[in-house]
PDB file of N, CA and C in Angstrom:
ATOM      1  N   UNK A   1       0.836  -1.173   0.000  1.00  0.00           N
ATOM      2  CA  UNK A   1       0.000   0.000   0.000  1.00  0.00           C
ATOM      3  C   UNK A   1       0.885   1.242   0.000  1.00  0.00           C
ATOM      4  N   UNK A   2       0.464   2.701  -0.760  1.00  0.00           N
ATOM      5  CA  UNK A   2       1.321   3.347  -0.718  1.00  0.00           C
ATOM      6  C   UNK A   2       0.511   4.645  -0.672  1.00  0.00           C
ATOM      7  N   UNK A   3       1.109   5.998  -0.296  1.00  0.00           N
ATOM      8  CA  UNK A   3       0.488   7.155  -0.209  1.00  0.00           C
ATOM      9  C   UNK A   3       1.302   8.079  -0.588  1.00  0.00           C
ATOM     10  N   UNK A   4       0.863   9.015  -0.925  1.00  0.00           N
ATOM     11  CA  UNK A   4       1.336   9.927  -2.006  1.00  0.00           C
ATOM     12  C   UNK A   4       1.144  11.519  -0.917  1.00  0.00           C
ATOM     13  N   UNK A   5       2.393  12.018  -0.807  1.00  0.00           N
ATOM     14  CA  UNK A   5       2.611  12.891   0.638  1.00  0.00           C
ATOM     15  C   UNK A   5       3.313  14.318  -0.592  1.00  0.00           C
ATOM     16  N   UNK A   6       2.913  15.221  -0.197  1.00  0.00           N
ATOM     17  CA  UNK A   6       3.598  16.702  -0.924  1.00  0.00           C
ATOM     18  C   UNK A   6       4.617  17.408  -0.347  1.00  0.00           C
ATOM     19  N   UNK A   7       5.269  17.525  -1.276  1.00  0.00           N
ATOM     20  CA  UNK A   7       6.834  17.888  -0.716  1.00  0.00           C
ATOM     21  C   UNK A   7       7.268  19.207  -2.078  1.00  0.00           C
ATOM     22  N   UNK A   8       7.856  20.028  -1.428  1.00  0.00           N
ATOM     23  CA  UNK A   8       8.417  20.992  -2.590  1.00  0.00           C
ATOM     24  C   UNK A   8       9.275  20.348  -3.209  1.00  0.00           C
ATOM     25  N   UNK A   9       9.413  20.790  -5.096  1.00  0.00           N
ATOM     26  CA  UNK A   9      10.520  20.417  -5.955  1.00  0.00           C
ATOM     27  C   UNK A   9      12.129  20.556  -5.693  1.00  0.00           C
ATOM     28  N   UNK A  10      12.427  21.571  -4.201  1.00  0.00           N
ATOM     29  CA  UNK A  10      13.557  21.482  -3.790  1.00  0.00           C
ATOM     30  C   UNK A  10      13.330  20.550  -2.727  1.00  0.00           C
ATOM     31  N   UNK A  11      13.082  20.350  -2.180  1.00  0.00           N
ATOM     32  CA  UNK A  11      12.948  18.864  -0.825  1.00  0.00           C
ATOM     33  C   UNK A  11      13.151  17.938  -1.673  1.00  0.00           C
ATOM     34  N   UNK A  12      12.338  17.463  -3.014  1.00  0.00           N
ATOM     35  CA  UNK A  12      12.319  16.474  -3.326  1.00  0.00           C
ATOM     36  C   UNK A  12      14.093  16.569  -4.339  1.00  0.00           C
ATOM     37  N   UNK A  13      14.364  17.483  -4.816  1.00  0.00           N
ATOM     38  CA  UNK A  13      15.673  16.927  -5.392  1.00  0.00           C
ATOM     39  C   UNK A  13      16.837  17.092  -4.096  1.00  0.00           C
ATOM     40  N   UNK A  14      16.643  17.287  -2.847  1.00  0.00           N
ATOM     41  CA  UNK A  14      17.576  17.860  -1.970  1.00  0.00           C
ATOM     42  C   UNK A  14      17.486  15.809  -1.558  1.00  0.00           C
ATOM     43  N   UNK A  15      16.318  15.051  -1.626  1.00  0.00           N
ATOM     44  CA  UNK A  15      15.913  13.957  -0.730  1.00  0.00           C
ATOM     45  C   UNK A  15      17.253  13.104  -2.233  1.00  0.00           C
ATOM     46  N   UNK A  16      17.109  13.434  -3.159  1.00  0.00           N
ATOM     47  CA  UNK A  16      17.287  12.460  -4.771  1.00  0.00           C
ATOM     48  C   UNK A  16      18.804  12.500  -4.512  1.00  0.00           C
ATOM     49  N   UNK A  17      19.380  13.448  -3.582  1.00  0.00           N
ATOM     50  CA  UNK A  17      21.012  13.605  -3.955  1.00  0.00           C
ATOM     51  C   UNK A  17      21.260  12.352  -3.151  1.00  0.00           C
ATOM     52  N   UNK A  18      20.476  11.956  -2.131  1.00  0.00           N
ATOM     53  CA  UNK A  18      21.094  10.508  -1.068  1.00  0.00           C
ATOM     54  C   UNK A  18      21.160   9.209  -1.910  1.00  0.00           C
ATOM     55  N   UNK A  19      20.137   9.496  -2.599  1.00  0.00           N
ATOM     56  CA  UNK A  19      20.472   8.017  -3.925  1.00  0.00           C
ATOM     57  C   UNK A  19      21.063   7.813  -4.858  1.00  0.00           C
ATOM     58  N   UNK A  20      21.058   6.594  -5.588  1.00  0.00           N
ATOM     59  CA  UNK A  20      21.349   6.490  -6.729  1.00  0.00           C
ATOM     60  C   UNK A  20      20.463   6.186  -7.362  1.00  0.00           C
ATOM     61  N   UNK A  21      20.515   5.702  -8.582  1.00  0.00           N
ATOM     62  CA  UNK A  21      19.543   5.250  -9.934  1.00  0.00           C
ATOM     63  C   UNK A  21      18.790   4.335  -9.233  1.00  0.00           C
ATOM     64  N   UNK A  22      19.310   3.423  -8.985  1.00  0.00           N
ATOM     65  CA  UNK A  22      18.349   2.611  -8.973  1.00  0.00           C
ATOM     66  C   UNK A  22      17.568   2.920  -7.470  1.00  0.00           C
ATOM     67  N   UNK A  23      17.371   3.408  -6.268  1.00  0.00           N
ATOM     68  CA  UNK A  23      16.928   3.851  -5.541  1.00  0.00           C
ATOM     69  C   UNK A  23      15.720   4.534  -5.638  1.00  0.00           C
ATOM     70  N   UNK A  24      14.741   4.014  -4.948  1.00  0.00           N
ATOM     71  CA  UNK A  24      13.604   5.007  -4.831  1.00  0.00           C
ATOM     72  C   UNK A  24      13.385   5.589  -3.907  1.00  0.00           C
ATOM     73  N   UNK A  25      12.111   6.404  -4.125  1.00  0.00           N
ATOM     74  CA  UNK A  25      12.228   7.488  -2.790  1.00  0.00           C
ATOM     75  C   UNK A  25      12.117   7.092  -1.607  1.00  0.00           C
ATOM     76  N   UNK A  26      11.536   6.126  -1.388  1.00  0.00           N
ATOM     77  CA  UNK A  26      11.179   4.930  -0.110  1.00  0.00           C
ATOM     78  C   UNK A  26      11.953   4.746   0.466  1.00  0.00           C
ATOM     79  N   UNK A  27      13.038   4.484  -0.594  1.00  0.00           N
ATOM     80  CA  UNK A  27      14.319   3.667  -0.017  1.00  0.00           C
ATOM     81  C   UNK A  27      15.124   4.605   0.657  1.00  0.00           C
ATOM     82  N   UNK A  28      15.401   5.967   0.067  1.00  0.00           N
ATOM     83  CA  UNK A  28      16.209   6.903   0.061  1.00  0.00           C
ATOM     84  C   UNK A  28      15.515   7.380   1.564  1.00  0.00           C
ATOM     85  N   UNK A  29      13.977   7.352   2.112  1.00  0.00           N
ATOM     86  CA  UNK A  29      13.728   8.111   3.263  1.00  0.00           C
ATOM     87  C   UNK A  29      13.288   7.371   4.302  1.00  0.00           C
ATOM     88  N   UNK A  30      13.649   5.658   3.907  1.00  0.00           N
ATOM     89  CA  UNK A  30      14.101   5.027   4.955  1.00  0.00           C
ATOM     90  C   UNK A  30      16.032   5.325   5.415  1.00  0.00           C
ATOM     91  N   UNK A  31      16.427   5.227   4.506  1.00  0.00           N
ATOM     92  CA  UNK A  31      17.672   5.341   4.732  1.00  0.00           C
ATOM     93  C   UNK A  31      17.952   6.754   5.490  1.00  0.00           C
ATOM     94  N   UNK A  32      17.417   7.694   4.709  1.00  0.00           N
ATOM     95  CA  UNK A  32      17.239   8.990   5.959  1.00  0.00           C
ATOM     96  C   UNK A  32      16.743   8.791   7.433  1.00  0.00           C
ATOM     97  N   UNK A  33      15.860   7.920   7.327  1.00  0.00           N
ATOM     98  CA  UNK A  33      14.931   7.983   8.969  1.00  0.00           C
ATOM     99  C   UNK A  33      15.824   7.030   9.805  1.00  0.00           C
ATOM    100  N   UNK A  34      16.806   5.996   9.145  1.00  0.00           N
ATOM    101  CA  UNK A  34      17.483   4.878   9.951  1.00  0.00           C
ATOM    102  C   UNK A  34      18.620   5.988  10.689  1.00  0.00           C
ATOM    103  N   UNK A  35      19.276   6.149   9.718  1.00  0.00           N
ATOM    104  CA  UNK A  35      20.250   7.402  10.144  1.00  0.00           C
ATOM    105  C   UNK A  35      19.759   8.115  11.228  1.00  0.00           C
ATOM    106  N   UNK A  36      18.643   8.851  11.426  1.00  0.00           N
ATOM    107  CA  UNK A  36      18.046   9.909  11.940  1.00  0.00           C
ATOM    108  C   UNK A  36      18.166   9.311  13.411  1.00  0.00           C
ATOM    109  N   UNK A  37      17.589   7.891  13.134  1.00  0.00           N
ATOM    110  CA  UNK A  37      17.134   6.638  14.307  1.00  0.00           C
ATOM    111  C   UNK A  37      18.371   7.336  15.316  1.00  0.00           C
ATOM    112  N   UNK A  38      19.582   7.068  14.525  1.00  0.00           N
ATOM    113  CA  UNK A  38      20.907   6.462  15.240  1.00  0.00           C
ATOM    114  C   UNK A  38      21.302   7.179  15.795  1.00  0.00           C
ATOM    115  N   UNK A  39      21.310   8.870  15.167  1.00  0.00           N
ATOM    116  CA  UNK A  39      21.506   9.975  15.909  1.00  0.00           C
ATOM    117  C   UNK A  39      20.571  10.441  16.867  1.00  0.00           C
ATOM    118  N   UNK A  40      19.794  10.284  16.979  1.00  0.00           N
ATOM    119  CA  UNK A  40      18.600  10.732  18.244  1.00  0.00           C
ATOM    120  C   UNK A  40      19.166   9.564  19.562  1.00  0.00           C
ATOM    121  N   UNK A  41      19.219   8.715  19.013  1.00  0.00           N
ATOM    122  CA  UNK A  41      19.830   7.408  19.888  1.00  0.00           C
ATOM    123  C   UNK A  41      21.322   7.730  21.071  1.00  0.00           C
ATOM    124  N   UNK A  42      22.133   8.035  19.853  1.00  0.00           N
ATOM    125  CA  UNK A  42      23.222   8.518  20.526  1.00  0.00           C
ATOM    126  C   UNK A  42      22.953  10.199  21.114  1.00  0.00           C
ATOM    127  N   UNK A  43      22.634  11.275  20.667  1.00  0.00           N
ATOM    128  CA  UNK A  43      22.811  12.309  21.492  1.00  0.00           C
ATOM    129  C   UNK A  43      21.789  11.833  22.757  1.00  0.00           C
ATOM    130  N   UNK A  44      20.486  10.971  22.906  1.00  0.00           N
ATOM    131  CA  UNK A  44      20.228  11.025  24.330  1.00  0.00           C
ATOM    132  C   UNK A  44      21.618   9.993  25.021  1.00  0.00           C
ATOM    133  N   UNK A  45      22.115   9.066  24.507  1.00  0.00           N
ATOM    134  CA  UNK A  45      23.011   8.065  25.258  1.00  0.00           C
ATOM    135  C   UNK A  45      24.097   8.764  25.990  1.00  0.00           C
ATOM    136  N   UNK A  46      24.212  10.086  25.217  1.00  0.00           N
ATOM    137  CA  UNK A  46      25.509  11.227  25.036  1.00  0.00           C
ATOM    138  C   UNK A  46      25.400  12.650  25.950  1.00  0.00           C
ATOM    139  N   UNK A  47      23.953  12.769  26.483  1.00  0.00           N
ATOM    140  CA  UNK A  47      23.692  13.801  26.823  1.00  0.00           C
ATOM    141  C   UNK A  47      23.447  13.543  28.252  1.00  0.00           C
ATOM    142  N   UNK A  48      23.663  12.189  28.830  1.00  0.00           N
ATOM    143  CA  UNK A  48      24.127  12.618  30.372  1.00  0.00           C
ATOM    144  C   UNK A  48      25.301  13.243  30.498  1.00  0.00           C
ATOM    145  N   UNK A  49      25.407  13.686  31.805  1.00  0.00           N
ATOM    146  CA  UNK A  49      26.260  14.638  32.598  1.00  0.00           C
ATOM    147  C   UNK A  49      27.592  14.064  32.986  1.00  0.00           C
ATOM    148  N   UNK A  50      27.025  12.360  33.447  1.00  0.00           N
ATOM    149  CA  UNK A  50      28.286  11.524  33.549  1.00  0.00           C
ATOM    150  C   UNK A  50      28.800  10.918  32.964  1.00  0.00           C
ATOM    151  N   UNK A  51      28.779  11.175  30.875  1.00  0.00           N
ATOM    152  CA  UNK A  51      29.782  10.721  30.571  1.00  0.00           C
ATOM    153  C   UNK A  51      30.802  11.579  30.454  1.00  0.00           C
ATOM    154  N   UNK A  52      32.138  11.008  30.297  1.00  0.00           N
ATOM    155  CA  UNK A  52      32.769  11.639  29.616  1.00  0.00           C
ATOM    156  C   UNK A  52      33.558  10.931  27.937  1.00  0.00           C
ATOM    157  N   UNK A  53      34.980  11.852  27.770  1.00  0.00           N
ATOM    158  CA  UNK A  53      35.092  11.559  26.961  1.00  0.00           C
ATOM    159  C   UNK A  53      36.072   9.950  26.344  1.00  0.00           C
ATOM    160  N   UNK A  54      36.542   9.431  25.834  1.00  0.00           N
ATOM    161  CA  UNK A  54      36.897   8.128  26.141  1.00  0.00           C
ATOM    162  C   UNK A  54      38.699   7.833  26.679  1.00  0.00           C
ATOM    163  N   UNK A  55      38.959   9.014  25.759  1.00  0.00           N
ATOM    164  CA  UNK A  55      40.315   9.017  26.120  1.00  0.00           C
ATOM    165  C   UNK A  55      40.338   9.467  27.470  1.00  0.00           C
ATOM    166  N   UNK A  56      39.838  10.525  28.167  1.00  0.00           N
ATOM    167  CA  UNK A  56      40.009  10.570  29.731  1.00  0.00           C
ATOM    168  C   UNK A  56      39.146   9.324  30.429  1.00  0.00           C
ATOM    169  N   UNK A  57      38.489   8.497  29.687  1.00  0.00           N
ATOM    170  CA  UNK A  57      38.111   7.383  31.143  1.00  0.00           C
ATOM    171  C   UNK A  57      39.434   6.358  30.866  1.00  0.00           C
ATOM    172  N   UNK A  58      39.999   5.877  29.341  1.00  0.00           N
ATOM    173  CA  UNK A  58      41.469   5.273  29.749  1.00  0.00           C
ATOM    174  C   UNK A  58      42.321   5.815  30.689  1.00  0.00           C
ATOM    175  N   UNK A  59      42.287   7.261  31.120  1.00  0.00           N
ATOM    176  CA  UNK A  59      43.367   7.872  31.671  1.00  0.00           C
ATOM    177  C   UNK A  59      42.772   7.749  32.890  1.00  0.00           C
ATOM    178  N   UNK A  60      41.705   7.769  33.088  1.00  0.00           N
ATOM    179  CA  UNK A  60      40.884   7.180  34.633  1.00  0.00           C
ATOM    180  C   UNK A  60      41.288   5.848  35.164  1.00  0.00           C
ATOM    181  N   UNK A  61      41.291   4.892  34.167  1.00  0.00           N
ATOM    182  CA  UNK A  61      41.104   3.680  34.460  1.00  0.00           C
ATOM    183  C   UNK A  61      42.413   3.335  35.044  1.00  0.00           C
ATOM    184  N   UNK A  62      42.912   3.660  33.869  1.00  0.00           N
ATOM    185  CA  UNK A  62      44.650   3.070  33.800  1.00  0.00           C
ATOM    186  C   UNK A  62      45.202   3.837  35.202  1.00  0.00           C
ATOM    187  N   UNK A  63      44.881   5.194  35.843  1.00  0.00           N
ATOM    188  CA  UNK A  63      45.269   5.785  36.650  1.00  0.00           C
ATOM    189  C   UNK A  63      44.364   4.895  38.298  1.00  0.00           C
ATOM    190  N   UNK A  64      43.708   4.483  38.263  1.00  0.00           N
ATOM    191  CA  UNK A  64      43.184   3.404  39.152  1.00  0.00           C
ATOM    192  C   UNK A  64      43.522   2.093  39.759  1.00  0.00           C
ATOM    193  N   UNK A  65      43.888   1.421  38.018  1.00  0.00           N
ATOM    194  CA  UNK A  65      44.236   0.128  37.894  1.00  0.00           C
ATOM    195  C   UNK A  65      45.932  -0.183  38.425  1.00  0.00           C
ATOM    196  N   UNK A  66      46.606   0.866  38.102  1.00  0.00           N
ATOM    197  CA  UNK A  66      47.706   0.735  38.205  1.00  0.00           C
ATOM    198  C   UNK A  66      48.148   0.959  39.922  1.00  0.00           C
ATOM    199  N   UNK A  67      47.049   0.544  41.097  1.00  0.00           N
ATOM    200  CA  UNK A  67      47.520   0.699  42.333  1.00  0.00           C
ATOM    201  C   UNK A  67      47.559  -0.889  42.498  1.00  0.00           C
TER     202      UNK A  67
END
């Protein structure tokens, strides 16, 4: 089943640059929304207070481990 949604002639060639030929638009705004998924995913995973960054938790660790 499919539905037919309105989009301006610049949205729609701005959406056409993510594909190729053989790609349809489906494909192209799943592939947008998976992406989208991953980043919403990570900035909440990212946006506590207690992480930090990775190279200072090696320098944590290693500064721990080494008693």
């Amino acid at each position: 089943m499919s539905t037919t949604i309105q989009i301006s002639n610049e949205t729609k060639e701005l959406i056409s640059t993510f594909g190729s030929k053989e790609d349809t638009y489906d494909d192209i705004v799943r592939r947008i929304y998976k992406l989208a998924v991953k980043e919403q995913a990570t900035e909440f995973l990212m946006s506590s207070d207690k992480c930090i960054p990775l190279d200072e938790a090696i320098k944590r660790a290693k500064k721990e481990w080494s008693k």
